[in-house]
Structure formats: C-alpha cells, structure tokens
PDB file of N, CA and C in Angstrom:
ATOM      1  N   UNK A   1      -1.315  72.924  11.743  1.00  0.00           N
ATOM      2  CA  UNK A   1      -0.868  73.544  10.509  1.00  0.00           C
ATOM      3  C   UNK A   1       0.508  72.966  10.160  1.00  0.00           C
ATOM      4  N   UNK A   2       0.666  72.052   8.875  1.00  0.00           N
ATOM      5  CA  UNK A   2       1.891  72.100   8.417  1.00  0.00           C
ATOM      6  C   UNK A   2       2.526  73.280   7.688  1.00  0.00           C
ATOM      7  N   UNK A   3       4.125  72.591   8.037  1.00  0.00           N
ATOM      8  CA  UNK A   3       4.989  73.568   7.087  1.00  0.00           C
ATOM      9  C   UNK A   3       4.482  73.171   5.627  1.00  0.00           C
ATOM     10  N   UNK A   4       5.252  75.107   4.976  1.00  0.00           N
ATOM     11  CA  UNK A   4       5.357  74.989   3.224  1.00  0.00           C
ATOM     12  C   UNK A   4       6.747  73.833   2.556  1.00  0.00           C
ATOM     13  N   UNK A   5       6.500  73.618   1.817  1.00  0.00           N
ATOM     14  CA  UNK A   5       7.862  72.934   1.559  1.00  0.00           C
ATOM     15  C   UNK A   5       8.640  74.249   0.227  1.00  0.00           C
ATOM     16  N   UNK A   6       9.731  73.996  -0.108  1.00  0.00           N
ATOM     17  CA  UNK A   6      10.478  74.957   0.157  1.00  0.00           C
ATOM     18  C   UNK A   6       9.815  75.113  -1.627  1.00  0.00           C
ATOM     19  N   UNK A   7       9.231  74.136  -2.139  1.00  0.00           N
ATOM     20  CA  UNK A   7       8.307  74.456  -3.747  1.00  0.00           C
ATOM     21  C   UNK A   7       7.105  75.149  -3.549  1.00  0.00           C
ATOM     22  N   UNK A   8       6.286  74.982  -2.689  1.00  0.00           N
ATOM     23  CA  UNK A   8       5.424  75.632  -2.088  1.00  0.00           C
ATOM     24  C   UNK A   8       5.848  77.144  -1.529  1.00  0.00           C
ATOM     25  N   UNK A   9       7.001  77.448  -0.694  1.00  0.00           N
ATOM     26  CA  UNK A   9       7.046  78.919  -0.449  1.00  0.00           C
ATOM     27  C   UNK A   9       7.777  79.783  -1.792  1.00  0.00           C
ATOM     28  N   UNK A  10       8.269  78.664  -2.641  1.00  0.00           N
ATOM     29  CA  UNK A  10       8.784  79.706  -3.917  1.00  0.00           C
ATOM     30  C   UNK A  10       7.602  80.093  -4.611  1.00  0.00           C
ATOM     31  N   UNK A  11       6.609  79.350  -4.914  1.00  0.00           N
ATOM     32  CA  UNK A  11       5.178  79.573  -5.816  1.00  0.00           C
ATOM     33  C   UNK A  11       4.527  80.531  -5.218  1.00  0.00           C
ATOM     34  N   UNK A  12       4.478  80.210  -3.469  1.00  0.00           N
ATOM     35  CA  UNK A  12       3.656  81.644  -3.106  1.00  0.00           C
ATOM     36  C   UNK A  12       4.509  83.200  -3.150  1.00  0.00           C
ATOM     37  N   UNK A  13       5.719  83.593  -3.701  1.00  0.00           N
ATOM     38  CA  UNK A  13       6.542  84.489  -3.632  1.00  0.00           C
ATOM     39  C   UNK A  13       5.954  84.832  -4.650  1.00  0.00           C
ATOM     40  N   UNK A  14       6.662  83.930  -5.923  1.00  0.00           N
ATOM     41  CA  UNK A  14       6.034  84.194  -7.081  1.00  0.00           C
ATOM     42  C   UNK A  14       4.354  84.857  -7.174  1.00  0.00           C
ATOM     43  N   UNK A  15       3.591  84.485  -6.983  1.00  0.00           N
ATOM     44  CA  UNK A  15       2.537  84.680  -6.558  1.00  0.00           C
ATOM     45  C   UNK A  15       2.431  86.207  -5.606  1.00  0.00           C
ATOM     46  N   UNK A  16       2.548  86.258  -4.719  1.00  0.00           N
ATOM     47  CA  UNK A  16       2.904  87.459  -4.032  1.00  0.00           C
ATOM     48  C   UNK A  16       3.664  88.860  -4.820  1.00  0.00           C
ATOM     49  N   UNK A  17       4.548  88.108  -5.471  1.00  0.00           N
ATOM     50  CA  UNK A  17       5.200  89.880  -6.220  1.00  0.00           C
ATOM     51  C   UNK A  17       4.446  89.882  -7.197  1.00  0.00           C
ATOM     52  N   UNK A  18       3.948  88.756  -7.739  1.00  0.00           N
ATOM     53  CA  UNK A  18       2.755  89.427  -9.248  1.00  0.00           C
ATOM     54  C   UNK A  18       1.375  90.252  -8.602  1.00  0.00           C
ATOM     55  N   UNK A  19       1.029  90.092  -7.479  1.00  0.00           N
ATOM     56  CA  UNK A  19      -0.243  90.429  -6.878  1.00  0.00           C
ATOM     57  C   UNK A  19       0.253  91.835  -6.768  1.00  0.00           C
ATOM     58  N   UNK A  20       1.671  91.931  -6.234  1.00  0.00           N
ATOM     59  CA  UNK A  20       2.513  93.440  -5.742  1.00  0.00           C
ATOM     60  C   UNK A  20       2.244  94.134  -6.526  1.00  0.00           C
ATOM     61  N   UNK A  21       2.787  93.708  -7.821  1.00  0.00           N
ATOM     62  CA  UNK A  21       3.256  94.467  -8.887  1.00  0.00           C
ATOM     63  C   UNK A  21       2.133  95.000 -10.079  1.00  0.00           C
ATOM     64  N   UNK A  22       1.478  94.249  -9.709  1.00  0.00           N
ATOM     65  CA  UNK A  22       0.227  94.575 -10.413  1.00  0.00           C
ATOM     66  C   UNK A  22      -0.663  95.455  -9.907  1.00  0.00           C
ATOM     67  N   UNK A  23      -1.053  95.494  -8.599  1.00  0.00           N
ATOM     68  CA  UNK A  23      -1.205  96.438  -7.428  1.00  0.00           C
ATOM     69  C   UNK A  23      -0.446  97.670  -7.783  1.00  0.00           C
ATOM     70  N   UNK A  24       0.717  97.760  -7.502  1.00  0.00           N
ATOM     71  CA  UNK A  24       1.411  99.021  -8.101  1.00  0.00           C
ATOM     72  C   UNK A  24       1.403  99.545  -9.409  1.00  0.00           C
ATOM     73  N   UNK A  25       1.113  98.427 -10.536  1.00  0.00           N
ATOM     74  CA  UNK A  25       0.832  99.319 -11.853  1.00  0.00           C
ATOM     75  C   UNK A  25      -0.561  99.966 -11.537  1.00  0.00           C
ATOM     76  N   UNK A  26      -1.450  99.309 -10.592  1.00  0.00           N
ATOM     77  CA  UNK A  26      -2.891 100.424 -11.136  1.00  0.00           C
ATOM     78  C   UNK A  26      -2.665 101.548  -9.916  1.00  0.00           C
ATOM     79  N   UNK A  27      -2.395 101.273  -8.908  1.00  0.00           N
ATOM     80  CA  UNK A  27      -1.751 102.607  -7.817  1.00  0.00           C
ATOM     81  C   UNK A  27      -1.181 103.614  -8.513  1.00  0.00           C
ATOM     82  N   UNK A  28      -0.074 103.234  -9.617  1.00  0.00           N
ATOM     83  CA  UNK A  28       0.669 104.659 -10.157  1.00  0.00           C
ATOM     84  C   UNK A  28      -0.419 105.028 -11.504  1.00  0.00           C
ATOM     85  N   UNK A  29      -1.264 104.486 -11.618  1.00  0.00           N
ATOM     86  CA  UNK A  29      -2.052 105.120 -12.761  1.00  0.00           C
ATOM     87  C   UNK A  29      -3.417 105.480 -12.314  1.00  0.00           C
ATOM     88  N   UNK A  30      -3.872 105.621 -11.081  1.00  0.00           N
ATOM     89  CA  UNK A  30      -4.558 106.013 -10.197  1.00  0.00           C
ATOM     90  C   UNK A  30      -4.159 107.703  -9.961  1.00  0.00           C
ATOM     91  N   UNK A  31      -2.590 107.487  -9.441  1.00  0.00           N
ATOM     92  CA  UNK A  31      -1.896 108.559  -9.075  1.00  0.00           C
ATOM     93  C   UNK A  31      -2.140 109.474 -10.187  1.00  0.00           C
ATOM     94  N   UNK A  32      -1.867 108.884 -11.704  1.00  0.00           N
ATOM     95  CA  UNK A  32      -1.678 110.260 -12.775  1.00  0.00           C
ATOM     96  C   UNK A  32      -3.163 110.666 -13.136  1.00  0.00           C
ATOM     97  N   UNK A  33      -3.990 109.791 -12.798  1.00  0.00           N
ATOM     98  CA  UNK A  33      -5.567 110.102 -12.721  1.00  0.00           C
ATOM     99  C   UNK A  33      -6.100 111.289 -11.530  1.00  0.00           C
ATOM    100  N   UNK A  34      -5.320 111.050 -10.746  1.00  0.00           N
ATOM    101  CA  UNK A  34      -5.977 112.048  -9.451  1.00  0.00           C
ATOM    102  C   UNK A  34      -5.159 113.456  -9.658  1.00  0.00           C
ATOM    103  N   UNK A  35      -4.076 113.621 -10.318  1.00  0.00           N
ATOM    104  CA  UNK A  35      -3.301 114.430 -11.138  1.00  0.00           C
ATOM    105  C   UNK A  35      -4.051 115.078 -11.626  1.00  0.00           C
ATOM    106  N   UNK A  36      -4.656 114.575 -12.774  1.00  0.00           N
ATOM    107  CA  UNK A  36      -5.185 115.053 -13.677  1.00  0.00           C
ATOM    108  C   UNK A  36      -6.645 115.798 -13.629  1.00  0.00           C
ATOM    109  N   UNK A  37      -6.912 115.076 -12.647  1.00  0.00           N
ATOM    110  CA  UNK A  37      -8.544 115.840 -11.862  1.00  0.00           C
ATOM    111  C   UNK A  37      -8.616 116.851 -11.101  1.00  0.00           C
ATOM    112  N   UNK A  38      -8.299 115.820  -9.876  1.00  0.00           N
ATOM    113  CA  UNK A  38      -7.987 117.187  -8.443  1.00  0.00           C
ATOM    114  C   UNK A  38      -8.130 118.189  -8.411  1.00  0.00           C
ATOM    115  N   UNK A  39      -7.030 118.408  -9.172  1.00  0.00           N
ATOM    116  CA  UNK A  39      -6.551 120.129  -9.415  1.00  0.00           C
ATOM    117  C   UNK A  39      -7.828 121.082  -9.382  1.00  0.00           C
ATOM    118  N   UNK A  40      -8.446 120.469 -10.721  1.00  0.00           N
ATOM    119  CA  UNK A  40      -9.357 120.783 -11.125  1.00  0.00           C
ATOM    120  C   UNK A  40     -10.861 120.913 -10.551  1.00  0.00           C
ATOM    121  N   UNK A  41     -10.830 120.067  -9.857  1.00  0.00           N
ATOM    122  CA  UNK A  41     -11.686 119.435  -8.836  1.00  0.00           C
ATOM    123  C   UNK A  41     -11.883 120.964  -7.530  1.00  0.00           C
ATOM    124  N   UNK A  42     -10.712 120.819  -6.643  1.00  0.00           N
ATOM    125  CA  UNK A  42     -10.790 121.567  -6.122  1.00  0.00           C
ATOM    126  C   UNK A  42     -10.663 122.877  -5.953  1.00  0.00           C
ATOM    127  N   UNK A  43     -10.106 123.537  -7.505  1.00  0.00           N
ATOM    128  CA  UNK A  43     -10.599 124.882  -7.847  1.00  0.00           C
ATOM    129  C   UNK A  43     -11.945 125.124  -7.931  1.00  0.00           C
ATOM    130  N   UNK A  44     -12.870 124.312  -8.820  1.00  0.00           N
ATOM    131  CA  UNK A  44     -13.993 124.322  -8.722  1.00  0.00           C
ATOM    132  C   UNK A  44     -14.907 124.796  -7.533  1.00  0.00           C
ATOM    133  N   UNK A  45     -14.329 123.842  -6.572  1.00  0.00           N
ATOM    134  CA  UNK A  45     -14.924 123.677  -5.481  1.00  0.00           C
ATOM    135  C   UNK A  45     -14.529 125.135  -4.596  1.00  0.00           C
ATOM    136  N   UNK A  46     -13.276 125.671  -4.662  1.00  0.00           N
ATOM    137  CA  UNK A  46     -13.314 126.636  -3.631  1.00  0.00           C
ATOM    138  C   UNK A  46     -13.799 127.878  -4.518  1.00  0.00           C
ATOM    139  N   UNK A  47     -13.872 128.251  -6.002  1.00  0.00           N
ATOM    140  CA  UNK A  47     -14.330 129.002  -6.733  1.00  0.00           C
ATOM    141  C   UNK A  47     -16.124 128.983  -6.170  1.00  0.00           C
ATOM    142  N   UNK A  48     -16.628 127.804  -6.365  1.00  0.00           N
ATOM    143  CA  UNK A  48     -18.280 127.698  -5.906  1.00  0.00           C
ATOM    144  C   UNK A  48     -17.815 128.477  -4.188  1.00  0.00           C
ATOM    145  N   UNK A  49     -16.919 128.388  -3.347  1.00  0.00           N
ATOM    146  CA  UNK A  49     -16.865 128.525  -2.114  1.00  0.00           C
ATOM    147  C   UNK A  49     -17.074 130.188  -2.107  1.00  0.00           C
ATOM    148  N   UNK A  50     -16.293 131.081  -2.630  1.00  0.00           N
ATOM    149  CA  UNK A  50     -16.356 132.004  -2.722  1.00  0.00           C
ATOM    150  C   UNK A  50     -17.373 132.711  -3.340  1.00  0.00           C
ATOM    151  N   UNK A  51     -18.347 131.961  -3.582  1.00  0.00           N
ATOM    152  CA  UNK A  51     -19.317 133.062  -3.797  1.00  0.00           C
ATOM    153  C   UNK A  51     -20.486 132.312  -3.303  1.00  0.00           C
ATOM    154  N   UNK A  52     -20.408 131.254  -2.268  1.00  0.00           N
ATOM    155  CA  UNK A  52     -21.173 131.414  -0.585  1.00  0.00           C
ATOM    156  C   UNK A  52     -22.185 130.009  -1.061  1.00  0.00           C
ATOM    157  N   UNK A  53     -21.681 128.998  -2.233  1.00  0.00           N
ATOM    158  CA  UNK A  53     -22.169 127.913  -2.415  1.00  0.00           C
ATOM    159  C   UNK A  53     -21.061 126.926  -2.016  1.00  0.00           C
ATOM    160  N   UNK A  54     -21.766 126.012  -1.305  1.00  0.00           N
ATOM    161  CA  UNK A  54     -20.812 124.636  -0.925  1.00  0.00           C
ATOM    162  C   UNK A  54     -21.695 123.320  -1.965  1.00  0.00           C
ATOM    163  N   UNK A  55     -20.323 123.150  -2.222  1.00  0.00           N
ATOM    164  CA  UNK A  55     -20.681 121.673  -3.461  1.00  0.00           C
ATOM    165  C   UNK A  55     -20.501 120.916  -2.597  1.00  0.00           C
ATOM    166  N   UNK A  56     -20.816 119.453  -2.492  1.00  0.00           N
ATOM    167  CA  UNK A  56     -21.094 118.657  -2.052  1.00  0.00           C
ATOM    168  C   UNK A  56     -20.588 117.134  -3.061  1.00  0.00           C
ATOM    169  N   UNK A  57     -19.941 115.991  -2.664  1.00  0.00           N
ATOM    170  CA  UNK A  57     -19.540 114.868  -3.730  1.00  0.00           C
ATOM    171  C   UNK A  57     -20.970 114.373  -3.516  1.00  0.00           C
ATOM    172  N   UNK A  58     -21.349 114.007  -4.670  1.00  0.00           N
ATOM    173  CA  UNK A  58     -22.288 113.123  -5.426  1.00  0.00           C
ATOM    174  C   UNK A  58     -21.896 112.172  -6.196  1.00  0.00           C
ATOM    175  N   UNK A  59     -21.148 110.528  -5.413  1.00  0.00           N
ATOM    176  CA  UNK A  59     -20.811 109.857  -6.622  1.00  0.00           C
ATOM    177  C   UNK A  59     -21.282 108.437  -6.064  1.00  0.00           C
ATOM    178  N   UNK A  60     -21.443 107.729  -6.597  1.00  0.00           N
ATOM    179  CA  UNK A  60     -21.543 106.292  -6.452  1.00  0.00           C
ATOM    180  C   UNK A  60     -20.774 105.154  -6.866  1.00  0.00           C
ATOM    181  N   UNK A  61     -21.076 103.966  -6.295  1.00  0.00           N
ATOM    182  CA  UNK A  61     -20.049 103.090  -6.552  1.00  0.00           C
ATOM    183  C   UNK A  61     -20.173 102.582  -8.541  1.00  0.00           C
ATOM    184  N   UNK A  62     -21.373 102.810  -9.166  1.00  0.00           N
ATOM    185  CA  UNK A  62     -21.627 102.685 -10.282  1.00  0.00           C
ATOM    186  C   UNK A  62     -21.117 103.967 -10.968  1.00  0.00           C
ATOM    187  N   UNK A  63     -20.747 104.844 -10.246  1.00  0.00           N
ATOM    188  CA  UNK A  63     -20.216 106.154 -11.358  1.00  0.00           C
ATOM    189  C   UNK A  63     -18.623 105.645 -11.587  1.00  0.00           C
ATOM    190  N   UNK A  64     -17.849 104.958 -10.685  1.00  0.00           N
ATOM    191  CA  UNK A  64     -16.790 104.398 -11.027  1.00  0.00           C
ATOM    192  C   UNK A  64     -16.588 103.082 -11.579  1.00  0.00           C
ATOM    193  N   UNK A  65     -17.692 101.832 -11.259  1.00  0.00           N
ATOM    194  CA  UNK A  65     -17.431 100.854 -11.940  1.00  0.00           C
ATOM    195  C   UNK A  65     -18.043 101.036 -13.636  1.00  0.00           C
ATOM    196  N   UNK A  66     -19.292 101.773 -13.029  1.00  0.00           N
ATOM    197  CA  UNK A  66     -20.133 101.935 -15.047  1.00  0.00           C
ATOM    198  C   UNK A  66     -21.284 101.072 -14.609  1.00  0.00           C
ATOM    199  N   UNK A  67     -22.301 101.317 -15.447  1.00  0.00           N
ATOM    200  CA  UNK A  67     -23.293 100.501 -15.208  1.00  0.00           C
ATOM    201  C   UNK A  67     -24.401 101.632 -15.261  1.00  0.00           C
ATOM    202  N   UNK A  68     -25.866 101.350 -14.353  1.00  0.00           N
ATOM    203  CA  UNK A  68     -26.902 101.975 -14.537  1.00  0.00           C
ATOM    204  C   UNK A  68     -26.595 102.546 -13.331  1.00  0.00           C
TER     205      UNK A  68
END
C-alpha cells in the first residue's frame, strides 16, 4: 500500500466532511420526524395496552422506501 500524497488526503477530507454533513442533515430531520410520531405512537400503543390488546409493528422495508 502506498502513501496519499498530501492532494490526495485533502480531496479525501473534503470528501469525508460532505459525506458527514450530509449524514447529519438527514439524522437531524429524522430526529424532528421521530418527534413528531413517537409520541403519538406510543400513546396509542399503551392506550391499546390498557384495555388488554397488544399492538404489534407491522412495517416493511417498502412502507419506508414507497413502492408496492
């Protein structure tokens, strides 16, 4: 294995914080998504609890990408 040369380790930085940062824009909009559900989500769920039904997740990898 050769070394990077020092144009080569600046491009992969570059490279590296756009992968970061882009990563972190959909992480924090993930975050205000699970916000916005959850909550909701798991009232549901312990509301069904209390009166002696357990819900169960039913989702698939097509209920989040879309598709058939």
């Amino acid at each position: 294995m050769r070394k990077k040369t020092p144009a080569e380790l600046e491009k992969f930085k570059v490279a590296k914080a756009a992968r970061t940062i882009i990563r972190l824009k959909h992480s924090l909009a993930a975050d205000e998504e699970i916000n916005a559900i959850l909550p909701d989500t798991l009232a549901e769920f312990d509301a069904a609890l209390a009166k002696g039904e357990l819900k169960e997740v039913k989702a698939s990898l097509s209920d989040v990408l879309g598709g058939e």
